[in-house]
C-alpha atoms as a PDB file:
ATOM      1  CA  UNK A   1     -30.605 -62.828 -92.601  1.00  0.00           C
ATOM      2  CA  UNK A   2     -29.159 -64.979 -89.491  1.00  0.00           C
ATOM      3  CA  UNK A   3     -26.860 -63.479 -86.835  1.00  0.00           C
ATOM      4  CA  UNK A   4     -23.549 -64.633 -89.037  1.00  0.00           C
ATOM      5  CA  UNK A   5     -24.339 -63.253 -91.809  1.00  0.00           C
ATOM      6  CA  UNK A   6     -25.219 -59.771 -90.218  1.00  0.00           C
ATOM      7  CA  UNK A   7     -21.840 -60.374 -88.863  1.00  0.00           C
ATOM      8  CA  UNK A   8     -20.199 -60.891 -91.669  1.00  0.00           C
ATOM      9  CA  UNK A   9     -21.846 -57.766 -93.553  1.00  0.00           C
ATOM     10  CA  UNK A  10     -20.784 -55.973 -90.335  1.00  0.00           C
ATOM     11  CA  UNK A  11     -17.383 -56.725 -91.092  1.00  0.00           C
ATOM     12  CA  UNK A  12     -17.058 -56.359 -95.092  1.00  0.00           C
ATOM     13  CA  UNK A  13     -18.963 -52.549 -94.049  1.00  0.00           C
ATOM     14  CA  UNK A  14     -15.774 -51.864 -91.890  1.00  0.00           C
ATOM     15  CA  UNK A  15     -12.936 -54.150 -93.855  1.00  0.00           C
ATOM     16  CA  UNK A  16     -12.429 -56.587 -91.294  1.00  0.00           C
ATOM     17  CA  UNK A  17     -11.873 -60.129 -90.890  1.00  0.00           C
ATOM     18  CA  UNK A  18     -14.502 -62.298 -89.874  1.00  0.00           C
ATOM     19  CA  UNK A  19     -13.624 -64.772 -86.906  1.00  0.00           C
ATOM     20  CA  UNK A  20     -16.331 -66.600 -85.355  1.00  0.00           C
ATOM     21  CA  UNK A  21     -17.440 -66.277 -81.964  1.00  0.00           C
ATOM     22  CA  UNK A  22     -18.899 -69.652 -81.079  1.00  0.00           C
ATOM     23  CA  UNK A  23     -21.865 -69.900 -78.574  1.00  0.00           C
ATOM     24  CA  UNK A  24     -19.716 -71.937 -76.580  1.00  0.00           C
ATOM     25  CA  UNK A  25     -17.153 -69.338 -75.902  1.00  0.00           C
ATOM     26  CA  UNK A  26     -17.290 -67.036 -73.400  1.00  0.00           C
ATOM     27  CA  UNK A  27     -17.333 -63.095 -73.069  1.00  0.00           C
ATOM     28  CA  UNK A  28     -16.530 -60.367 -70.252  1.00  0.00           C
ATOM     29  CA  UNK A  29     -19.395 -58.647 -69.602  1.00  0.00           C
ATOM     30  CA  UNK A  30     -20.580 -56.222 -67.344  1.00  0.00           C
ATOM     31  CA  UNK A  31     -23.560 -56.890 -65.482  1.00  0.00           C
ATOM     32  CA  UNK A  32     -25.103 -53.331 -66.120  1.00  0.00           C
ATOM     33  CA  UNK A  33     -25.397 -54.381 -70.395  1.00  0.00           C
ATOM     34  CA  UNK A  34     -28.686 -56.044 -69.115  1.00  0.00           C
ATOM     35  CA  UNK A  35     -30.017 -52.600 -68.066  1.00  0.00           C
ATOM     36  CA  UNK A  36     -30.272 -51.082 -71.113  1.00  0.00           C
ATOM     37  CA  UNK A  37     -27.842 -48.386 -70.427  1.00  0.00           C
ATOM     38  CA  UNK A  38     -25.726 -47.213 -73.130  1.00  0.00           C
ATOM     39  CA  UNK A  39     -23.670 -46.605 -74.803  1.00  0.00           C
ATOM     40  CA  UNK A  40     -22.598 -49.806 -75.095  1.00  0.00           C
ATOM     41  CA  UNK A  41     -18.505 -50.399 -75.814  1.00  0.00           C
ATOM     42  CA  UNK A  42     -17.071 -53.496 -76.446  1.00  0.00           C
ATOM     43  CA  UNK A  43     -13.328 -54.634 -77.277  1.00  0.00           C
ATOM     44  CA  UNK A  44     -12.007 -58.090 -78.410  1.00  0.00           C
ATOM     45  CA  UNK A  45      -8.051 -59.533 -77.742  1.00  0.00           C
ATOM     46  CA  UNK A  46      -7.337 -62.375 -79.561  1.00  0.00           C
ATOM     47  CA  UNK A  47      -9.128 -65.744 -77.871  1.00  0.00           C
ATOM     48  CA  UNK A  48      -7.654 -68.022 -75.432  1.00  0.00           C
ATOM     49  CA  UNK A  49      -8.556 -70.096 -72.995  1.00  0.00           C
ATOM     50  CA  UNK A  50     -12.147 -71.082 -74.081  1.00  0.00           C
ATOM     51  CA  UNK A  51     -13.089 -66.838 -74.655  1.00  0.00           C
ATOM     52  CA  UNK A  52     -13.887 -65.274 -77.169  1.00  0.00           C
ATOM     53  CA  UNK A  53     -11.626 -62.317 -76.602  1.00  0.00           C
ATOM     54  CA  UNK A  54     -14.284 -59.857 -76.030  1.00  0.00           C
ATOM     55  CA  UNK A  55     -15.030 -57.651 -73.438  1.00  0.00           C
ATOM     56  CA  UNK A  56     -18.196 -55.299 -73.309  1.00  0.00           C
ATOM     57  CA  UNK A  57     -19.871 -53.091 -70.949  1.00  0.00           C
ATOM     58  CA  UNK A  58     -21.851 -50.206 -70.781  1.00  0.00           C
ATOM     59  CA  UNK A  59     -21.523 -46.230 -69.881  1.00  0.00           C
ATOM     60  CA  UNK A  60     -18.656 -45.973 -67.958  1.00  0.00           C
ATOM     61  CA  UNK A  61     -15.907 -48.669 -67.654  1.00  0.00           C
ATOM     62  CA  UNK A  62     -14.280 -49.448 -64.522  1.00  0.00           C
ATOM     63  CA  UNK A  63     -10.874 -50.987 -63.615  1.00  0.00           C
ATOM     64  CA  UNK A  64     -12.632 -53.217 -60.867  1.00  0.00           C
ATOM     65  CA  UNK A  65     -11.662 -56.726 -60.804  1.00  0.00           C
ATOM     66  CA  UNK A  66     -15.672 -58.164 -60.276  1.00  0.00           C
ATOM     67  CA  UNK A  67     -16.381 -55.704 -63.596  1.00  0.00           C
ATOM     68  CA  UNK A  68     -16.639 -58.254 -65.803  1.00  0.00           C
ATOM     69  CA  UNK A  69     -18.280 -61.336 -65.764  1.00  0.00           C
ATOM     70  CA  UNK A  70     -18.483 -64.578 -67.905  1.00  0.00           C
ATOM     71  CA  UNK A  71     -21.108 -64.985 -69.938  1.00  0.00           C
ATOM     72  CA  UNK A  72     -21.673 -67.924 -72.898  1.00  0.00           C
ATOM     73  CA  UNK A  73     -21.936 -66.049 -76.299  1.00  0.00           C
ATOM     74  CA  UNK A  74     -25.323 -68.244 -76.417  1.00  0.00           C
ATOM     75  CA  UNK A  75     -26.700 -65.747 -73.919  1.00  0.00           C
ATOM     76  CA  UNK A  76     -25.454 -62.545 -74.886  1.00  0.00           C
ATOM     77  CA  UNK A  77     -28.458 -62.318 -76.813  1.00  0.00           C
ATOM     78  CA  UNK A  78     -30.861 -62.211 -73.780  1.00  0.00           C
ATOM     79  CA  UNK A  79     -28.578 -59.682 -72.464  1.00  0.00           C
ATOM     80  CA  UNK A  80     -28.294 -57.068 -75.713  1.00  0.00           C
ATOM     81  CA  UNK A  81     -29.717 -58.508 -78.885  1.00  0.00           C
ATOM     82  CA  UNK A  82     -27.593 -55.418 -80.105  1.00  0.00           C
ATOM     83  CA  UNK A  83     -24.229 -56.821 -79.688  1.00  0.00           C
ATOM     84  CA  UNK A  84     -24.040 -59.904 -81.682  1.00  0.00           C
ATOM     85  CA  UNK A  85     -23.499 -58.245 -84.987  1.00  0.00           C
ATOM     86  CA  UNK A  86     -20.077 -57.044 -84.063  1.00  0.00           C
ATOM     87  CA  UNK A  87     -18.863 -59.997 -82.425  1.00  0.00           C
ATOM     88  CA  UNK A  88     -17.753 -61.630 -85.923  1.00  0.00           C
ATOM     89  CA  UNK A  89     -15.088 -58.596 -85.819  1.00  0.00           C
ATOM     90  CA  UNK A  90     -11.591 -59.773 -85.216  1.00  0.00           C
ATOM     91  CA  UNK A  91      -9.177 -58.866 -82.526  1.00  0.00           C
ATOM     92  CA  UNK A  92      -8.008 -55.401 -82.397  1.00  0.00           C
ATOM     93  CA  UNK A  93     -11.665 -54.179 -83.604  1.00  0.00           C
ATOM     94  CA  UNK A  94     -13.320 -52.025 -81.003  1.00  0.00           C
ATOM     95  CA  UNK A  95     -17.263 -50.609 -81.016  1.00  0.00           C
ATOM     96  CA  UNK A  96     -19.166 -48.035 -79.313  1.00  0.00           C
ATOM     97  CA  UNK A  97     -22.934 -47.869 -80.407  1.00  0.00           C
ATOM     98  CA  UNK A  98     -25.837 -46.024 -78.603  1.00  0.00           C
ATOM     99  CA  UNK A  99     -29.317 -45.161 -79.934  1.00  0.00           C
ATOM    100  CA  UNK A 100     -28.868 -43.355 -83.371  1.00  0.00           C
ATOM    101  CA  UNK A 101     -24.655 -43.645 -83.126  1.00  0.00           C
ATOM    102  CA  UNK A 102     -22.521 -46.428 -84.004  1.00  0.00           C
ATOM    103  CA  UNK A 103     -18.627 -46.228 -84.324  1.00  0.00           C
ATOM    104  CA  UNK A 104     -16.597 -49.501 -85.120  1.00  0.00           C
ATOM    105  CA  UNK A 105     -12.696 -48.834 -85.373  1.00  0.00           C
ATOM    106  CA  UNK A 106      -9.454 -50.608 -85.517  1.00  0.00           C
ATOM    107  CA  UNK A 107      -6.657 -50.371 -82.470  1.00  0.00           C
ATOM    108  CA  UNK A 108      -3.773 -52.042 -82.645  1.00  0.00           C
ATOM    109  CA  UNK A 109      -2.897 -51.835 -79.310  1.00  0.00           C
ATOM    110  CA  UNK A 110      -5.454 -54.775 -78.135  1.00  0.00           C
ATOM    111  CA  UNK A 111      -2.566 -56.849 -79.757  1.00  0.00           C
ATOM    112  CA  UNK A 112       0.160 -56.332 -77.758  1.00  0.00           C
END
């Protein structure tokens, strides 16, 4: 099974939408992902100007402005192979996985 369709069977598990997130689109990321440390949270607005919409990080988010950084979908994979089976979820969708735990929810307020 390739990344897409994992995405796409990620979705129909959870009833959402699929929408692409191209390799050449960018993500917010912060740096820490490539650590390892978990859990691992990510949330996706809808896309605009060449993003994707999503932002991820791990353990503890923080409101600084250098938090997140841009980062080519194509590499997310070097960062946390675990990620790119939720990215075909649509905005509004929202994850939170660690070892053992995954939770994958809906929140409408990403849309406003």
């Amino acid at each position: 099974m390739n990344i897409t369709d994992h995405q796409k069977s990620t979705c129909k598990k959870y009833g959402a939408d699929y929408l692409e997130a191209p390799d050449y689109l960018k993500v917010g990321i912060s740096e820490n992902v490539r650590e390892g440390i978990f859990p691992l949270n990510g949330l996706r607005h809808k896309p605009e100007n060449g993003t994707t919409g999503w932002y991820i990080w791990a353990g503890e988010y923080s409101d600084d402005s250098e938090f997140f950084k841009p980062l080519h979908v194509e590499h997310l994979l070097d960062w946390s192979p675990l990620i790119s089976m939720y990215l075909g979820l649509g905005p509004g969708w929202r994850f939170l996985i660690a070892p053992d735990y995954e939770d994958v929810w809906y929140d409408e307020n990403l849309l406003k």
